[in-house]
C-alpha atoms as a PDB file:
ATOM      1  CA  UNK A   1    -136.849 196.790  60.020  1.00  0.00           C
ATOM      2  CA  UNK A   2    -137.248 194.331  56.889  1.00  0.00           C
ATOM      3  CA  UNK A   3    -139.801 192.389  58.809  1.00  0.00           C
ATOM      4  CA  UNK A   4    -141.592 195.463  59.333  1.00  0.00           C
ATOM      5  CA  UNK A   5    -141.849 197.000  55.764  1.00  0.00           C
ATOM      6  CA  UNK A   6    -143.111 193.666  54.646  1.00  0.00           C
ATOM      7  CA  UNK A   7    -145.670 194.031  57.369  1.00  0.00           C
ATOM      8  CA  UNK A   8    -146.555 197.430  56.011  1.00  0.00           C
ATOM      9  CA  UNK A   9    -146.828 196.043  52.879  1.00  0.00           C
ATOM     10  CA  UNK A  10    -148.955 193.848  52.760  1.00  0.00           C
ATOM     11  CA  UNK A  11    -151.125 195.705  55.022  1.00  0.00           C
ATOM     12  CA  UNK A  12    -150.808 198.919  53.000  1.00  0.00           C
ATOM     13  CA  UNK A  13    -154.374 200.422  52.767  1.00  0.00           C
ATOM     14  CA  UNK A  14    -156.016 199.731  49.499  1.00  0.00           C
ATOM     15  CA  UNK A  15    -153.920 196.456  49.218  1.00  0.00           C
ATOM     16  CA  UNK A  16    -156.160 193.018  48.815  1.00  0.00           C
ATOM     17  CA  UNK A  17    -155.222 191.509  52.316  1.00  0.00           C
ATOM     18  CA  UNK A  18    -155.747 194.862  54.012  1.00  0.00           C
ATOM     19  CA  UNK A  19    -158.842 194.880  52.469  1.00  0.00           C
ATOM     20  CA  UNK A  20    -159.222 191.116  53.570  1.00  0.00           C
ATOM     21  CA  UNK A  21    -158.147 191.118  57.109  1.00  0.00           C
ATOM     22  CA  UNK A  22    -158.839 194.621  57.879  1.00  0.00           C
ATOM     23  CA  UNK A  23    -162.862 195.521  55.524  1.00  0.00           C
ATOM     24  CA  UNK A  24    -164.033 191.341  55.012  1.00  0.00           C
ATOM     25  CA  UNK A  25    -166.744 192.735  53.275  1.00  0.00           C
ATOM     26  CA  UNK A  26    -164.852 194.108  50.390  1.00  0.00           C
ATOM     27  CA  UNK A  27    -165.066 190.856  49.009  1.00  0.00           C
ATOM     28  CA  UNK A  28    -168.632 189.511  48.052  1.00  0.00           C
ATOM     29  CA  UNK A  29    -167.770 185.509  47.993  1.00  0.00           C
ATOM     30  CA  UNK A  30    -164.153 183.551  48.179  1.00  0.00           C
ATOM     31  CA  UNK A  31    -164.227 183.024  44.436  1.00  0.00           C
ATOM     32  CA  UNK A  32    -163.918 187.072  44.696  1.00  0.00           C
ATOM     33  CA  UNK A  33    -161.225 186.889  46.790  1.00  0.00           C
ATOM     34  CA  UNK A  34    -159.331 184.060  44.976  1.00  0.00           C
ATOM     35  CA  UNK A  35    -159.468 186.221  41.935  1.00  0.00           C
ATOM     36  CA  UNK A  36    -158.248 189.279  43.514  1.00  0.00           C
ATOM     37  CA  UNK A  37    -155.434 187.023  44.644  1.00  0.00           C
ATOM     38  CA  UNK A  38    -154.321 184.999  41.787  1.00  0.00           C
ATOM     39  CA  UNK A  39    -154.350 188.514  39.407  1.00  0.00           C
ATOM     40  CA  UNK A  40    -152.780 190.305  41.479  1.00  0.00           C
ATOM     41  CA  UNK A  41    -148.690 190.744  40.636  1.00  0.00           C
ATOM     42  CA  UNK A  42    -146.950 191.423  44.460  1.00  0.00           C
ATOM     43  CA  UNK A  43    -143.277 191.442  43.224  1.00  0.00           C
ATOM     44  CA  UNK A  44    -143.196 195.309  44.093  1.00  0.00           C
ATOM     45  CA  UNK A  45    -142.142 193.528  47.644  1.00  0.00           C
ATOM     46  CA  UNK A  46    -138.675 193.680  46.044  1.00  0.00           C
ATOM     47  CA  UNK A  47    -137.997 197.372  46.684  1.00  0.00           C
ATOM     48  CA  UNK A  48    -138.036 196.754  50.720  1.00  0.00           C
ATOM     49  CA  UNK A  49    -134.569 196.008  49.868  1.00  0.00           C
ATOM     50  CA  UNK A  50    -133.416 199.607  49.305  1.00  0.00           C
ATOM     51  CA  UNK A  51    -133.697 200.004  52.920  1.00  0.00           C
ATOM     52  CA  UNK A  52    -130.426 197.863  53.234  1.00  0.00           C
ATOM     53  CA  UNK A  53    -128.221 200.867  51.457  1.00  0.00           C
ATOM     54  CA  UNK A  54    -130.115 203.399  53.670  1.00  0.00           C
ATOM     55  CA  UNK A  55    -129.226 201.682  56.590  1.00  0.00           C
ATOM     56  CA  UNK A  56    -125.713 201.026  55.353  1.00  0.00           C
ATOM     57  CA  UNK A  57    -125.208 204.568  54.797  1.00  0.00           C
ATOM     58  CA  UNK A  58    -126.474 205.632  58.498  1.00  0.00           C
ATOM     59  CA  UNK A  59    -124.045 202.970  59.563  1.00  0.00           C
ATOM     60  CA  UNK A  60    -120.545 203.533  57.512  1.00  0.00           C
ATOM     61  CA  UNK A  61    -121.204 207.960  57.090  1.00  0.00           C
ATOM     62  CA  UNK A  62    -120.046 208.987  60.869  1.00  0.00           C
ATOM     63  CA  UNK A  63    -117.099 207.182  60.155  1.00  0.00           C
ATOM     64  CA  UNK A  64    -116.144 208.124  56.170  1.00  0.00           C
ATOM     65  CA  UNK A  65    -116.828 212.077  57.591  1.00  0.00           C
ATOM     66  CA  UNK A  66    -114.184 211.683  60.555  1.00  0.00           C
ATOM     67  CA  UNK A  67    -111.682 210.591  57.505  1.00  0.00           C
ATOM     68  CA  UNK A  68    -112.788 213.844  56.120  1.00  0.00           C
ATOM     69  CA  UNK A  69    -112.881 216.380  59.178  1.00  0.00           C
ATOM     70  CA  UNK A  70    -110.312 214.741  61.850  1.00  0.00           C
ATOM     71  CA  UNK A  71    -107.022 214.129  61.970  1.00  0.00           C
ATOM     72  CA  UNK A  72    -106.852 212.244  64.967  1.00  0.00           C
ATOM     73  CA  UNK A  73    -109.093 209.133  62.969  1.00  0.00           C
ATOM     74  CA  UNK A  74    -106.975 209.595  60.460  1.00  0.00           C
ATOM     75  CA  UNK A  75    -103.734 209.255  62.461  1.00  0.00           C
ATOM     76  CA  UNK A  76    -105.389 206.361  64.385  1.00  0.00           C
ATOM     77  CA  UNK A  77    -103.005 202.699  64.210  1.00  0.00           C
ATOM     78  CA  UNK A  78    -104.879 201.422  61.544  1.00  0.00           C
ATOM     79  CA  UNK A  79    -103.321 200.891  58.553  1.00  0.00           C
ATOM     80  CA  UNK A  80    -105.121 202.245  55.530  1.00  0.00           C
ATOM     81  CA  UNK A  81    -104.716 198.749  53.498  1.00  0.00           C
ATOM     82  CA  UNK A  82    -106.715 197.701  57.072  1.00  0.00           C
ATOM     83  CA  UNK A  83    -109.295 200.232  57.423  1.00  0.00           C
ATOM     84  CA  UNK A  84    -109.984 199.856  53.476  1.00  0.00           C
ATOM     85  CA  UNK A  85    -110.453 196.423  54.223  1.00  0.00           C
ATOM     86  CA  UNK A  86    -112.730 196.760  57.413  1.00  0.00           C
ATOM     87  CA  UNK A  87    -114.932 198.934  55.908  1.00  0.00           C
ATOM     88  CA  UNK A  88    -115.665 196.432  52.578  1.00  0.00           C
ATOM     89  CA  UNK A  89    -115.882 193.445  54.533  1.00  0.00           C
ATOM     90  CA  UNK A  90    -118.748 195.543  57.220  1.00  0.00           C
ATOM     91  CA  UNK A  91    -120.798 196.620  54.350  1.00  0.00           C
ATOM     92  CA  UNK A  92    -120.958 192.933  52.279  1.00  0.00           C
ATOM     93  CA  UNK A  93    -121.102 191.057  55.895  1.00  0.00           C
ATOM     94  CA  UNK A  94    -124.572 193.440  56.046  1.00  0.00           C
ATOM     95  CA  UNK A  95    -125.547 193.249  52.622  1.00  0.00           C
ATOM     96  CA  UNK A  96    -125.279 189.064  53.029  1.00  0.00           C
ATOM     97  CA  UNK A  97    -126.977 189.385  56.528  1.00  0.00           C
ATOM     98  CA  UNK A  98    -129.805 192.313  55.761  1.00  0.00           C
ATOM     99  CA  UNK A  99    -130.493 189.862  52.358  1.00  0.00           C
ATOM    100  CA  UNK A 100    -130.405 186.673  54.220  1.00  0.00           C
ATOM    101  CA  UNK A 101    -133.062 188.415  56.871  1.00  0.00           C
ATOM    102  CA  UNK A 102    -135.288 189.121  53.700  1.00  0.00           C
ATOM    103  CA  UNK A 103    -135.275 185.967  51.813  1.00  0.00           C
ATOM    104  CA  UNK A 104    -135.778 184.051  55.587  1.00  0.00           C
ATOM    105  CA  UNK A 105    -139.052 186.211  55.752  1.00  0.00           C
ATOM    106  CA  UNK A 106    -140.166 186.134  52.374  1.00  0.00           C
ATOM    107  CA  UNK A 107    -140.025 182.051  52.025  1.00  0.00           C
ATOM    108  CA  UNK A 108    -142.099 182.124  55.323  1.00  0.00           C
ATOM    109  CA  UNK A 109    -144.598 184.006  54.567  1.00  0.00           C
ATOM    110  CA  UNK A 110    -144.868 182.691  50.960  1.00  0.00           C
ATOM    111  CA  UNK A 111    -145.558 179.145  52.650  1.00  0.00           C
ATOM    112  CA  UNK A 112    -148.207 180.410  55.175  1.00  0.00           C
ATOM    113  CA  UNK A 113    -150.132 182.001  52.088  1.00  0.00           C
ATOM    114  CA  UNK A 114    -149.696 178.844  50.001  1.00  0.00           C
ATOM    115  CA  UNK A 115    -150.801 176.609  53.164  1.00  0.00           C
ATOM    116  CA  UNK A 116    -153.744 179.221  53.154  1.00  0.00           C
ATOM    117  CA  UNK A 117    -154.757 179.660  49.815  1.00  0.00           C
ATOM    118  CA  UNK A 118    -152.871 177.361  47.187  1.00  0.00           C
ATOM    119  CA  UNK A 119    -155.859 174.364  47.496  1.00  0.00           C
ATOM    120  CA  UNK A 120    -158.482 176.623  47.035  1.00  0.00           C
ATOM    121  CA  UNK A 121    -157.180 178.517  44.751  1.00  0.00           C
ATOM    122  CA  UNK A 122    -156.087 175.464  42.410  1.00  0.00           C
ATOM    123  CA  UNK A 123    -159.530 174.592  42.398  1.00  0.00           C
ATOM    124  CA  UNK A 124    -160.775 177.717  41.795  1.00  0.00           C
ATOM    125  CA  UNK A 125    -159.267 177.575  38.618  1.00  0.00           C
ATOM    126  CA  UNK A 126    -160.305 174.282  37.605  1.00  0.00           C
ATOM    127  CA  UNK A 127    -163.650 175.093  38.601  1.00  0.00           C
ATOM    128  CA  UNK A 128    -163.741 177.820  35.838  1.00  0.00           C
ATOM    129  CA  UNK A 129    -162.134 175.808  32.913  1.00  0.00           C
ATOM    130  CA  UNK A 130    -158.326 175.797  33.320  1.00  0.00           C
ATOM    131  CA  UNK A 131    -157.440 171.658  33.180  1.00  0.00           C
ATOM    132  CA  UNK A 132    -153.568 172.268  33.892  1.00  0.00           C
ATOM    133  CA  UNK A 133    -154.169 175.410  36.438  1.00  0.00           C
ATOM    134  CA  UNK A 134    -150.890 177.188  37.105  1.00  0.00           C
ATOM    135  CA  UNK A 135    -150.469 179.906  39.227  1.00  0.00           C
ATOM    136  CA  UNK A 136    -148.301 182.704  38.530  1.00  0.00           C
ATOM    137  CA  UNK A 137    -144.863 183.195  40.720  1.00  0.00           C
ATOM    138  CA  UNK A 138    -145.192 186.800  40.734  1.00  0.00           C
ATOM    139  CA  UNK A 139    -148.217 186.368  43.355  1.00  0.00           C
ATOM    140  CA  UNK A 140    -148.049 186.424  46.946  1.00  0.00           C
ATOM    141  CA  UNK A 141    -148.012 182.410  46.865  1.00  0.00           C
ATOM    142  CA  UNK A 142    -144.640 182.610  45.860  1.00  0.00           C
ATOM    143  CA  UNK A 143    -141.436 184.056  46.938  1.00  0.00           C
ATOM    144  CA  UNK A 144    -139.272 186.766  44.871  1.00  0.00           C
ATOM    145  CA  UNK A 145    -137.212 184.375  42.385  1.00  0.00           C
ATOM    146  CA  UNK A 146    -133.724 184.382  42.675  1.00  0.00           C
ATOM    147  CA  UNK A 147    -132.759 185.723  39.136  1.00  0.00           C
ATOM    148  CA  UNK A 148    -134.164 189.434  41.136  1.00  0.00           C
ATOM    149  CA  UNK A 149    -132.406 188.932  44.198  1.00  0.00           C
ATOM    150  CA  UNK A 150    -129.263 188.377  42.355  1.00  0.00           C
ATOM    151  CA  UNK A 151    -129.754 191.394  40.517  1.00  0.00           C
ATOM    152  CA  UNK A 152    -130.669 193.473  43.592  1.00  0.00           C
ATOM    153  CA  UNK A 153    -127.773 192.241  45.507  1.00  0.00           C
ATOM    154  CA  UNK A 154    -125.411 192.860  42.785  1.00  0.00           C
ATOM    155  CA  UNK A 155    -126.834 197.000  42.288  1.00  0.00           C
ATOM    156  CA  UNK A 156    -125.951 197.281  46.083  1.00  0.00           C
ATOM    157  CA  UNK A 157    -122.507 195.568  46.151  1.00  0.00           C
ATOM    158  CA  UNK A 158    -121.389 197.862  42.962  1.00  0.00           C
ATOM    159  CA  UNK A 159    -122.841 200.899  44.860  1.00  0.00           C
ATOM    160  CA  UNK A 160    -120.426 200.705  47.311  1.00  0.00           C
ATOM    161  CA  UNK A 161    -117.260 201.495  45.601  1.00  0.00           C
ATOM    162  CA  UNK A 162    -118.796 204.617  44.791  1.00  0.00           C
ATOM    163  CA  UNK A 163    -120.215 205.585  48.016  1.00  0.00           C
ATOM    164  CA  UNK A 164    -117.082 204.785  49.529  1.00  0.00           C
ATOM    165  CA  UNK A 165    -115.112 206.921  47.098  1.00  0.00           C
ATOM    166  CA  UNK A 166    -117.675 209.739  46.861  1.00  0.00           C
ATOM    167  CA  UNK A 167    -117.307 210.677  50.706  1.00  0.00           C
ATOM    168  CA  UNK A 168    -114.154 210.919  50.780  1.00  0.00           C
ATOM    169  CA  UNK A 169    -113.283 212.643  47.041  1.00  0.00           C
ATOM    170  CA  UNK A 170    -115.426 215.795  47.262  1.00  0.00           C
ATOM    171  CA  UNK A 171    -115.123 217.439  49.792  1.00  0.00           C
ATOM    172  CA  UNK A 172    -118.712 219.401  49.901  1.00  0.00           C
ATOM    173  CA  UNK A 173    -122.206 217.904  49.034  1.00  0.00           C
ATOM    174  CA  UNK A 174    -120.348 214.712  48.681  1.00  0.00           C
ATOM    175  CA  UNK A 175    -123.777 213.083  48.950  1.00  0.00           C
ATOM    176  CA  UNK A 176    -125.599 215.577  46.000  1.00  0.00           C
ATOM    177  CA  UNK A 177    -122.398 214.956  43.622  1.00  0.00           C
ATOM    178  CA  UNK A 178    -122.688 211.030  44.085  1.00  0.00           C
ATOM    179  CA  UNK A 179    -126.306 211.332  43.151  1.00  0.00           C
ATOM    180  CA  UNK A 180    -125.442 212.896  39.777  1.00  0.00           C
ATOM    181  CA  UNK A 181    -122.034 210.571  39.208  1.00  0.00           C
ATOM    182  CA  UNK A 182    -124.480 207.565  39.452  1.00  0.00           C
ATOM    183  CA  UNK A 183    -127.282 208.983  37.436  1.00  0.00           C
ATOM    184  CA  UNK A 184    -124.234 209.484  34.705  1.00  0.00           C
ATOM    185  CA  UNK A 185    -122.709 206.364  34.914  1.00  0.00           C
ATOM    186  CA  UNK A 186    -126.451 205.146  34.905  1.00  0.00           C
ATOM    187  CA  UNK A 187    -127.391 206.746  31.410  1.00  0.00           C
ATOM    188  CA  UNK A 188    -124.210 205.788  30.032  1.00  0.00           C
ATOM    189  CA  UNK A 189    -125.291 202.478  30.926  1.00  0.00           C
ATOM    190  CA  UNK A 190    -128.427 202.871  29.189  1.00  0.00           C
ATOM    191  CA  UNK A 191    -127.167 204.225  25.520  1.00  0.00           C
ATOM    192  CA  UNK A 192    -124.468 201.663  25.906  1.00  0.00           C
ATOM    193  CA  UNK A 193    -126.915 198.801  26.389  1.00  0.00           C
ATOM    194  CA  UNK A 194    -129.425 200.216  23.779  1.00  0.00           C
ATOM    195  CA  UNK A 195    -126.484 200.411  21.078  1.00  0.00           C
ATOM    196  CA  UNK A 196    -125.909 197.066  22.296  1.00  0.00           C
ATOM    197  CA  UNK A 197    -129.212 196.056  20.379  1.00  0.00           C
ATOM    198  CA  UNK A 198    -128.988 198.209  17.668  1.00  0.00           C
ATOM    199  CA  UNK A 199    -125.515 196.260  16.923  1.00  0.00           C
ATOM    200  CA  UNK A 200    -127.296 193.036  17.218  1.00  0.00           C
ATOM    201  CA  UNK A 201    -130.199 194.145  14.628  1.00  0.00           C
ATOM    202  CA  UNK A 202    -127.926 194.718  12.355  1.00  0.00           C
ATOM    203  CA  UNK A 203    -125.700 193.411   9.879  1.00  0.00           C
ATOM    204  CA  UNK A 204    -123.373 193.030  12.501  1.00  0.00           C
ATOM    205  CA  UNK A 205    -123.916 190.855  14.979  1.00  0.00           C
ATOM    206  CA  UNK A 206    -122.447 191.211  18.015  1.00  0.00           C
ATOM    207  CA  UNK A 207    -123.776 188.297  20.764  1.00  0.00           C
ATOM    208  CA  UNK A 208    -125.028 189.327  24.205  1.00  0.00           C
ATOM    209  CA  UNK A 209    -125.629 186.235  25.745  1.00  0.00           C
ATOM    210  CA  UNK A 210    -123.272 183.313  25.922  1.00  0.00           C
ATOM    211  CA  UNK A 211    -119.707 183.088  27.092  1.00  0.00           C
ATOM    212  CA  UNK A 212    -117.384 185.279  26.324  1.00  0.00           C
ATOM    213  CA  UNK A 213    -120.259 188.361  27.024  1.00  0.00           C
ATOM    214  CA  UNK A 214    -120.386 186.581  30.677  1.00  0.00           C
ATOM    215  CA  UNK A 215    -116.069 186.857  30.717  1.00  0.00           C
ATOM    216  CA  UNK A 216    -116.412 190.513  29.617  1.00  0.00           C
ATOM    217  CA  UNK A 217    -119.119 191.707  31.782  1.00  0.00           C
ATOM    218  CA  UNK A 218    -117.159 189.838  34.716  1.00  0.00           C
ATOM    219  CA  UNK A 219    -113.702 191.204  34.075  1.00  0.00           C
ATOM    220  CA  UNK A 220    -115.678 194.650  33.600  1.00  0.00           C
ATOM    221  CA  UNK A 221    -116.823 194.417  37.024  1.00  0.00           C
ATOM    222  CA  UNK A 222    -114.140 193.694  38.709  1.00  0.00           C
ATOM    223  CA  UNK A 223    -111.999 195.736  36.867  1.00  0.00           C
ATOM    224  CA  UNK A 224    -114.511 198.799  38.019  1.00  0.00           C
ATOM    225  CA  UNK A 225    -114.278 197.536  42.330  1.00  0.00           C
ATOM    226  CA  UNK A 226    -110.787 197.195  41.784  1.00  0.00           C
ATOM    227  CA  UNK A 227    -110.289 200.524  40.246  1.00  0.00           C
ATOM    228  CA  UNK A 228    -112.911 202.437  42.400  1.00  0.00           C
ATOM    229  CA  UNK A 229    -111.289 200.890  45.691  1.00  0.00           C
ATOM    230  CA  UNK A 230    -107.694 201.383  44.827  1.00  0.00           C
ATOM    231  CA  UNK A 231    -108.861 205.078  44.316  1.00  0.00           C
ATOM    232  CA  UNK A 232    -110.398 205.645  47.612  1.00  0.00           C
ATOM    233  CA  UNK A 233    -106.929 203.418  49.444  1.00  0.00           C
ATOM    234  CA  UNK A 234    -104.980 206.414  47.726  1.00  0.00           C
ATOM    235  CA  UNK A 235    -107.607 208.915  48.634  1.00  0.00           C
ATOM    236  CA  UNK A 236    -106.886 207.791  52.505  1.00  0.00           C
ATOM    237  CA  UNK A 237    -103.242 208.065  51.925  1.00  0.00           C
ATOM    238  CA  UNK A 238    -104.007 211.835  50.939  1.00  0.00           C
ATOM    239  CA  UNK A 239    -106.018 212.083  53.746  1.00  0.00           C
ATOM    240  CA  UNK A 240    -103.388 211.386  56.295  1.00  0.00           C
ATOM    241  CA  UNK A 241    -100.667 213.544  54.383  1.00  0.00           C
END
């Protein structure tokens, strides 16, 4: 499925290799087509990765709605320290795999475009002035940096904690109240961050990079798994009662 929305997007109609593969024409001379390429950003490639929480929810609801609706699952010989477990380590093992999948692709594909294209586009731009030509890493010569797959990883491993927990808290629209719990914690988020920088603008100075705001941001994570998860172990005890 990864493979194939990075298929479809790069051959999204209106894109510049649709355009190249699929209307040659579009593009009067390879200096036209070397320009299209080299000013063109294709980072947006990043948001295939929200199909791995789609998928993770098709894969991990049947089972969080038995815990809600049957008492046999619930009365099954599983303990709940072991089904807590089960469930966390199926949805990172994914996560890792589904990620793994996309970077696999994305590094292969970045090196047949650069065996493609990188020459002739290096001399492109020497060709029109630029002595120390550099081409940008946010083109399709390049794949997504790390620094954004660390941040995309890390939104989907803290969204599971509350997935988890919102399935089995509410007992109607579970789904629809999750939604607004993480558009909440979201904003708060926000304003936090945003007072954050006020702080720092003014006379007191509060730093936001560094060490101990690496500690505290750490400890604040797993403070919040450890929290959310020990909430939905009880919630399975109350299940089972």
């Amino acid at each position: 499925m990864i493979l194939l929305c990075i298929a479809i997007f790069y051959l999204w109609p209106g894109g510049i290799f649709y355009e190249k593969w699929v209307n040659p024409d579009t593009f009067s001379s390879q200096d036209a087509w070397l320009n299209a390429l080299l000013t063109t950003h294709t980072t947006q490639r990043v948001l295939i990765l929200f199909v791995i929480p789609i998928y993770l929810v098709i894969c991990t609801k049947p089972t969080l709605d038995k815990l809600n609706k049957s008492e046999r699952t619930n009365l099954t010989p599983i303990t709940r320290l072991e089904r807590t477990f089960g469930l966390t380590l199926f949805a990172i093992g994914f996560t890792c795999l589904a990620f793994a999948c996309f970077i696999l692709y994305d590094h292969v594909i970045a090196a047949w475009f650069n065996n493609l294209y990188y020459e002739e586009a290096i001399r492109y731009l020497e060709a029109h002035g630029n002595l120390y030509p550099k081409i940008s890493d946010r083109t399709a010569l390049y794949p997504i940096s790390t620094n954004i797959l660390g941040v995309a990883f890390m939104m989907i491993i803290l969204f599971l904690p509350l997935y988890f927990l919102s399935l089995v808290f509410f007992r109607k629209n579970s789904f629809i109240l999750f939604l607004g719990l993480l558009v909440l914690i979201i904003i708060t988020l926000v304003f936090f961050l945003r007072w954050l920088l006020v702080q720092e603008t003014s006379s007191i100075s509060i730093p936001i990079k560094g060490f101990f705001p690496l500690t505290l941001n750490i400890l604040l994570v797993v403070g919040y798994w450890y929290l959310a998860m020990a909430t939905f172990y009880h919630k399975l005890k109350e299940k089972e009662i």
